[in-house]
Protein backbone atom coordinates (compact mmCIF):
# COMPACT_ATOMS: atom_id res chain seq x y z
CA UNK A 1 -25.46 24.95 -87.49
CA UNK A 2 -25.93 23.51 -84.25
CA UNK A 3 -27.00 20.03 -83.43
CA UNK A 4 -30.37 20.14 -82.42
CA UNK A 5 -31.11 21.83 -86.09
CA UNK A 6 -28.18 19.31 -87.59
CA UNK A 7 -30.98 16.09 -86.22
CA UNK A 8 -33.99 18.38 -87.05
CA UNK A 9 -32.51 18.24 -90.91
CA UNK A 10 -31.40 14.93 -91.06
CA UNK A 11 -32.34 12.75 -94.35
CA UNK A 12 -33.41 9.79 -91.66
CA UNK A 13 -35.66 12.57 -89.73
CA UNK A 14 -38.05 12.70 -93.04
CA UNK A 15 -41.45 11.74 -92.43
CA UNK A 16 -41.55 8.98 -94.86
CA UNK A 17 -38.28 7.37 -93.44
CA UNK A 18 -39.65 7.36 -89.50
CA UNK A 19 -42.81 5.82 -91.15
CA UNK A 20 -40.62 3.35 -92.88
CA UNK A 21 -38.86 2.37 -89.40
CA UNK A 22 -42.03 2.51 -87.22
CA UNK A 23 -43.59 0.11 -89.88
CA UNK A 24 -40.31 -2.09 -89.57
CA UNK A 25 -40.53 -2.14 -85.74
CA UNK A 26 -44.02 -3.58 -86.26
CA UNK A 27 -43.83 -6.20 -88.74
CA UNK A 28 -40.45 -7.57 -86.47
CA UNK A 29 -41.84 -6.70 -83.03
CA UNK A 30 -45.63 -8.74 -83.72
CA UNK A 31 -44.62 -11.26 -86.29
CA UNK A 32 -40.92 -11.73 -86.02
CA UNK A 33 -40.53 -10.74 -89.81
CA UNK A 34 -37.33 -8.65 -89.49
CA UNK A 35 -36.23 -6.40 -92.34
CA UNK A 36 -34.53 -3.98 -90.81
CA UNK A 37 -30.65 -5.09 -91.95
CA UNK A 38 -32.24 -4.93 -95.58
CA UNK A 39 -30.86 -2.34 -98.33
CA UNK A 40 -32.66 0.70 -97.47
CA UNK A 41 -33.62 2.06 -101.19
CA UNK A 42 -35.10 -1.88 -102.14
CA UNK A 43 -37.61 -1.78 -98.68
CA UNK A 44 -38.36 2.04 -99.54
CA UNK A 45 -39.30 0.43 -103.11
CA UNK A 46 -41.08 -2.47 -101.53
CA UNK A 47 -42.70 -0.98 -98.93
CA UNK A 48 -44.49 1.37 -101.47
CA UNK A 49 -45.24 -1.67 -103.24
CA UNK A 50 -46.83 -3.04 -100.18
CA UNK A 51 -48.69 0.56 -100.03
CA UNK A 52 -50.18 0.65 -103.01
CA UNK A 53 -51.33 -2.73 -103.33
CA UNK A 54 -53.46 -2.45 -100.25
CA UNK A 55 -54.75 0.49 -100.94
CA UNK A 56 -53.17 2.37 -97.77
CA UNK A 57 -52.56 6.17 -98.68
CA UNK A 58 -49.33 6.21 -96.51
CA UNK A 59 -47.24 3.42 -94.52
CA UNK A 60 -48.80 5.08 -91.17
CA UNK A 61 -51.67 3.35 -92.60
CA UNK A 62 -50.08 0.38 -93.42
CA UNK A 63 -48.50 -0.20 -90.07
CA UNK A 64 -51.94 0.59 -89.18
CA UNK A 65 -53.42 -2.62 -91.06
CA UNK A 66 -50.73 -4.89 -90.00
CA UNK A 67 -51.03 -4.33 -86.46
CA UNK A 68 -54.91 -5.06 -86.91
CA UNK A 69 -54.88 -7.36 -89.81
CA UNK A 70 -53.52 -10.53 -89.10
CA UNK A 71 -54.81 -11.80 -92.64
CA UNK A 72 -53.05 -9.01 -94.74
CA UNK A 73 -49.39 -10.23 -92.88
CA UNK A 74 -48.71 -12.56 -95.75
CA UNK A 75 -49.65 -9.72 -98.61
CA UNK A 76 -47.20 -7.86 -97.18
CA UNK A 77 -44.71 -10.03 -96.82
CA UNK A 78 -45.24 -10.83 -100.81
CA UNK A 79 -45.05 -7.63 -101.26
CA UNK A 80 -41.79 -6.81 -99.06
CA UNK A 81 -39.55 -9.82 -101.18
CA UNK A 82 -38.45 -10.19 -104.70
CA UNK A 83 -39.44 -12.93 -106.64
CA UNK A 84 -37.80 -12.33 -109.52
CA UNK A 85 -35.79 -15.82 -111.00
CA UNK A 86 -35.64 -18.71 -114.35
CA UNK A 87 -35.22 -21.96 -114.69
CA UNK A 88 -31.47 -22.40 -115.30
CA UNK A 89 -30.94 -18.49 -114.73
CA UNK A 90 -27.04 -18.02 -115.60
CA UNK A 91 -26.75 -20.58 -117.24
CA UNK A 92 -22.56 -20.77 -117.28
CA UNK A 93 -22.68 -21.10 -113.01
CA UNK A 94 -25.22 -24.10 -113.64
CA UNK A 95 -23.01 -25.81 -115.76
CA UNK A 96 -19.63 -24.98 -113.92
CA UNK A 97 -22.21 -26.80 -110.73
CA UNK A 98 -22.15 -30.09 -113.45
CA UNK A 99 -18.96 -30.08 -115.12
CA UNK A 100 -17.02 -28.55 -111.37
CA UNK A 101 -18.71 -29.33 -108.65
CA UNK A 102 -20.87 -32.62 -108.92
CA UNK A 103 -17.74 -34.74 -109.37
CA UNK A 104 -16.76 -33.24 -106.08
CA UNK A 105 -20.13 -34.18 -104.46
CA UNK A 106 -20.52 -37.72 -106.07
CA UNK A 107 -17.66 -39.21 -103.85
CA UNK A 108 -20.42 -38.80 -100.80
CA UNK A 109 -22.85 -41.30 -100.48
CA UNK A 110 -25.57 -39.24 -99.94
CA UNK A 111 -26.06 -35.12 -100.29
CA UNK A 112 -27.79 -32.39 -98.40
CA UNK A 113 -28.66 -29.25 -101.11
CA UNK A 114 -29.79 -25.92 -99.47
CA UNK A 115 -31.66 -23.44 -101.67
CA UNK A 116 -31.95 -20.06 -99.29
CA UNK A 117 -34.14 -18.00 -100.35
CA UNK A 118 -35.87 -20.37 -103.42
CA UNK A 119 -38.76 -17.43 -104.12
CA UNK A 120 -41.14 -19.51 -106.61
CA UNK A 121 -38.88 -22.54 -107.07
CA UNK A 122 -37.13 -22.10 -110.10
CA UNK A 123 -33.63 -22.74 -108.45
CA UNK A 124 -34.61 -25.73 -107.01
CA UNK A 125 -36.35 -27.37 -110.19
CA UNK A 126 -32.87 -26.13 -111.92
CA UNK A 127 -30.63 -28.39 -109.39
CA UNK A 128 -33.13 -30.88 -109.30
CA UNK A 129 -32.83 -31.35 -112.88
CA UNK A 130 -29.46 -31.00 -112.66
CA UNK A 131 -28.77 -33.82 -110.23
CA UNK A 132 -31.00 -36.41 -111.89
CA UNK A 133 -28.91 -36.14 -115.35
CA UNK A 134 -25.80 -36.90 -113.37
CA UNK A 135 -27.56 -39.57 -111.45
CA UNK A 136 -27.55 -38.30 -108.13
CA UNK A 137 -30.99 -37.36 -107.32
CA UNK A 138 -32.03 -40.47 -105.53
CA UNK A 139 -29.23 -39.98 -102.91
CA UNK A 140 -30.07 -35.72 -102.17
CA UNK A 141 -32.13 -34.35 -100.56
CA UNK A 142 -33.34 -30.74 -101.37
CA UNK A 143 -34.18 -28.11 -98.76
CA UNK A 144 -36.04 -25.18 -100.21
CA UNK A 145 -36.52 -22.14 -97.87
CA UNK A 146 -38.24 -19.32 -98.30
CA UNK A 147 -39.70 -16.41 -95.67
CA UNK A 148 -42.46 -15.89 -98.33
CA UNK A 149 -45.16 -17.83 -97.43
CA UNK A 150 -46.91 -17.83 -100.62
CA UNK A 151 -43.67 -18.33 -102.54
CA UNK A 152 -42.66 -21.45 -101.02
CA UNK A 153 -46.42 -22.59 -102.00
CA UNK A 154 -45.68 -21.98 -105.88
CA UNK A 155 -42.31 -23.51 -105.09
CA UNK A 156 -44.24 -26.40 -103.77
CA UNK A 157 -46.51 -26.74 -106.70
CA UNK A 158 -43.74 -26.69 -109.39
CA UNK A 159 -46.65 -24.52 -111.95
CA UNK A 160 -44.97 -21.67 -114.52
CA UNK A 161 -46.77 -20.39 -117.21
CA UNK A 162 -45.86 -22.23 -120.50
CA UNK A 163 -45.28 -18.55 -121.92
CA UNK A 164 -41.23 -18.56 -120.11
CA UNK A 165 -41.01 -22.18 -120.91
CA UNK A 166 -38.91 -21.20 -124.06
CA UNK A 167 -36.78 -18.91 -122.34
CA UNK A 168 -36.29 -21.83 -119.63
CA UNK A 169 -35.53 -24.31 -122.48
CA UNK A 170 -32.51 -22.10 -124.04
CA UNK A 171 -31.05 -21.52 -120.44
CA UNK A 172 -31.27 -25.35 -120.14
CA UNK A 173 -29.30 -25.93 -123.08
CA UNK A 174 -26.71 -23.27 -122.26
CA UNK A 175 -26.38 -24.76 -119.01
CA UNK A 176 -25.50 -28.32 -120.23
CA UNK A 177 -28.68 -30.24 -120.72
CA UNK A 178 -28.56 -33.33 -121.87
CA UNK A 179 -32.31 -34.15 -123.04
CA UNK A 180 -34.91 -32.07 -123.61
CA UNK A 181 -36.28 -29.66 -121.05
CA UNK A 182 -39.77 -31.06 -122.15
CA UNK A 183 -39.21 -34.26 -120.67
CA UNK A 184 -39.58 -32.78 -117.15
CA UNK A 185 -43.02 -30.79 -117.39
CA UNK A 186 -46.58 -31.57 -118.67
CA UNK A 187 -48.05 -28.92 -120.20
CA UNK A 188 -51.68 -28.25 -120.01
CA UNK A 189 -54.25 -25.08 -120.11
CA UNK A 190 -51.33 -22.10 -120.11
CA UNK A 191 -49.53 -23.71 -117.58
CA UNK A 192 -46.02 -26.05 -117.36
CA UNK A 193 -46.54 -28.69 -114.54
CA UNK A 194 -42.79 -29.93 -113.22
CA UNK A 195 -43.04 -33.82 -112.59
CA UNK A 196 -43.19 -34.80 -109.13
CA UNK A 197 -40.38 -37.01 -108.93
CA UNK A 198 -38.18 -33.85 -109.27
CA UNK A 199 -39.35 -32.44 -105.53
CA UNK A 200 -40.21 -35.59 -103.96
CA UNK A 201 -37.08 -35.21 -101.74
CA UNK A 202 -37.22 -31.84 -101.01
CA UNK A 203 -38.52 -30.55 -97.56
CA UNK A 204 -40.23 -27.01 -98.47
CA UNK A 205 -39.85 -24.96 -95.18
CA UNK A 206 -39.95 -21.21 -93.77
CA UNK A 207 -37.07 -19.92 -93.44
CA UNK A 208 -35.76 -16.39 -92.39
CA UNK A 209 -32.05 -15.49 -92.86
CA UNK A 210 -32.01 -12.29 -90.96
CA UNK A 211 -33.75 -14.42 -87.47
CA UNK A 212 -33.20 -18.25 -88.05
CA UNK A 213 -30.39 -20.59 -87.35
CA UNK A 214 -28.37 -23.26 -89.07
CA UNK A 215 -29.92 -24.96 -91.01
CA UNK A 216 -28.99 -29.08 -91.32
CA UNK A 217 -25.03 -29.79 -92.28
CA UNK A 218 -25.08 -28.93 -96.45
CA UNK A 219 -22.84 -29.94 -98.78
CA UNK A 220 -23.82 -27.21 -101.43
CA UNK A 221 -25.64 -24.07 -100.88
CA UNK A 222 -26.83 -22.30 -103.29
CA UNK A 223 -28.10 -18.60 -102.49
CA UNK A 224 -28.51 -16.72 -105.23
CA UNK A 225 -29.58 -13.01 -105.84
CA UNK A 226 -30.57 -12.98 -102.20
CA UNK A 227 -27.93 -10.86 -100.49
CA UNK A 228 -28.30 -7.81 -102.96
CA UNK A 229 -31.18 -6.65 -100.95
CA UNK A 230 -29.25 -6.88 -97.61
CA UNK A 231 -27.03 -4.34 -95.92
CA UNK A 232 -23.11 -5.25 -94.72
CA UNK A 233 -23.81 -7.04 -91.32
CA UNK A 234 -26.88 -8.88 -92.84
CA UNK A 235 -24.67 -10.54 -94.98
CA UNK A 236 -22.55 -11.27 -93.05
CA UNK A 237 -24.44 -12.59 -90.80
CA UNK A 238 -25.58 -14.86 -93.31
CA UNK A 239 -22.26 -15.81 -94.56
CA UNK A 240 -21.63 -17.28 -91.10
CA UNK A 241 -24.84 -18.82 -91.00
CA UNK A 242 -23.63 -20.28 -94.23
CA UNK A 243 -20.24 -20.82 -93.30
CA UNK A 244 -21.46 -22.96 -90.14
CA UNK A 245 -24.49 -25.06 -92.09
CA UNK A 246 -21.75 -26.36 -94.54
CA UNK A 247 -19.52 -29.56 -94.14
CA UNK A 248 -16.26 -29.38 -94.33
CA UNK A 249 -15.06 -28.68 -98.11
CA UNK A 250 -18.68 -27.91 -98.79
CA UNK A 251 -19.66 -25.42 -101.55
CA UNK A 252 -21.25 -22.21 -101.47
CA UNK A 253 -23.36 -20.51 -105.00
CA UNK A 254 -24.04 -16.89 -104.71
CA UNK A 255 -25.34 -14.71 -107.45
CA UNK A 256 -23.68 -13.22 -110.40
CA UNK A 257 -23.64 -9.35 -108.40
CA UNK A 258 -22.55 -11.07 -105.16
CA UNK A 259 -19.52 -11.92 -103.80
CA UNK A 260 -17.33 -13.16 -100.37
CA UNK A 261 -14.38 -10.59 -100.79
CA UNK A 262 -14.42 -7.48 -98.01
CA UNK A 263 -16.79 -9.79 -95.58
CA UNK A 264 -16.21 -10.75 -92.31
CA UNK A 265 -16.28 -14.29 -93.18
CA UNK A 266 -14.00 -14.29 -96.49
CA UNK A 267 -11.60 -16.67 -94.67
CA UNK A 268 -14.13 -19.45 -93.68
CA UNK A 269 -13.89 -19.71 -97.66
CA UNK A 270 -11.72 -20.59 -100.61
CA UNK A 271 -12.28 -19.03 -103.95
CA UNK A 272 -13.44 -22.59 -105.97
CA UNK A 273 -14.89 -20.52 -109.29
CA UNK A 274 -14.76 -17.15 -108.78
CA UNK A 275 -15.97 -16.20 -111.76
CA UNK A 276 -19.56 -18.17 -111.80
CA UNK A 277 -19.29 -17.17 -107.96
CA UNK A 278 -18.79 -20.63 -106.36
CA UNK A 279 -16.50 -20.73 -103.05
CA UNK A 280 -15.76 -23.62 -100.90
CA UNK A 281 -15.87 -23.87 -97.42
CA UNK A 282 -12.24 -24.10 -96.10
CA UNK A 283 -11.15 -27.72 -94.01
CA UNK A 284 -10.84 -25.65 -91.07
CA UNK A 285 -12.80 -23.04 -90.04
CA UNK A 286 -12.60 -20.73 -86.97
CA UNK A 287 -15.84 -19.25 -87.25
CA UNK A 288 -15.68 -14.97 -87.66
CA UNK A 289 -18.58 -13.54 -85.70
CA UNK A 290 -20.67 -11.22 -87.84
């Protein structure tokens, strides 16, 4: 076969996967939104997602909208992310972050928490939580970053429907509460309200890990069940966008499918608790390029 019919037959020739690119091209190239380095099969997946819910028979169509639709940009965007989480979700890495890590972080007189990717805010709320039961809440401050727009607003609003509140309370307990998770909500007409006090020092902010820069100098970040939907040199990208937000000896939380080995920054980090998935950044660092 030669290989003009070798390109003609390609898998990435398909109609639906130039659609998928030329829709790409367009949310990056008119709104910066770049999801490009993502896993291929979860933006095939969302992408439909996006499809269907606006009613577009194909993403030709869809491209169509977006390039023409300002207002339906944010849809999309809802669309093209997972925002999938719970309150204390893995419960075990949550309390290894208590029983491991806060002693650690205590000896600084004040902290600097990053929660990439924070989808509706459960992470946050979690660590925030977290930090007031070992006293250290008035000295953090939280920064919750999201690229969904309307995300970060739940986030912002703290609101979960009292229907996962018992599901949130048994993670709690796993995790190492010491009260009851009741004593940090109000519940009223279907809904569990998070108390203020729990995000009045956080700074809620768009965020996009595949575009933006470092962010602040962190002593913890926690990033969890983000990368799974990135390719190889998205993630590592991020990793050294992680790797050069954290201070020296700062930690890093990834999720329970993720980890540092085979990247190109594994040696900006030391193993801390492999097993919950917590690494720390190393003394000294000569950053890898991604």
């Amino acid at each position: 076969m030669d290989a003009a019919m070798t390109a003609a037959t390609s898998p990435s020739d398909t109609a639906a996967d130039i659609e998928l690119d030329l829709f790409l091209e367009a949310l990056n190239r008119r709104y910066h939104y770049d999801f490009r380095a993502y896993s291929r099969p979860s933006l095939l997946r969302r992408a439909e997602v996006a499809r269907d819910r606006l009613g577009c028979e194909n993403l030709s169509a869809l491209q169509g909208r977006l390039l023409r639709e300002p207002d339906v940009l944010h849809d999309i965007i809802d669309a093209m992310t997972v925002q999938v989480s719970d309150l204390f979700r893995d419960p075990l890495y949550y309390r290894a972050l208590r029983e491991e890590v806060l002693p650690h972080l205590r000896t600084f007189p004040s902290l600097k928490i990053w929660v990439a990717g924070c989808a509706n805010g459960e992470e946050l709320y979690s660590l925030a939580i977290l930090f007031a039961e070992e006293g250290l809440l008035e000295r953090t401050m939280f920064y919750a970053t999201e690229i969904n727009r309307k995300a970060l607003a739940k986030a912002s609003a703290g609101i979960y429907d009292i229907s996962r509140i018992t599901g949130f309370s048994t993670n709690y307990q796993t995790a190492g509460g010491k009260s009851s998770l009741s004593d940090y909500y109000t519940a009223a007409y279907g809904g569990a309200a998070f108390h203020r006090h729990l995000r009045q020092r956080t700074l809620f902010s768009e965020h996009d890990l595949a575009t933006d820069e470092v962010f602040s100098e962190i002593h913890l970040i926690s990033c969890r069940n983000v990368m799974i939907y990135f390719d190889v040199s998205l993630q590592n990208r991020v990793l050294g966008l992680f790797s050069q937000s954290l201070v020296r000896g700062g930690f890093l939380g990834l999720g329970s499918h993720e980890s540092l080995r085979f990247s190109s920054q594994d040696t900006a980090f030391t193993p801390f608790n492999e097993k919950e998935r917590i690494w720390r950044r190393t003394a000294c660092t000569e950053f890898a390029n991604a």
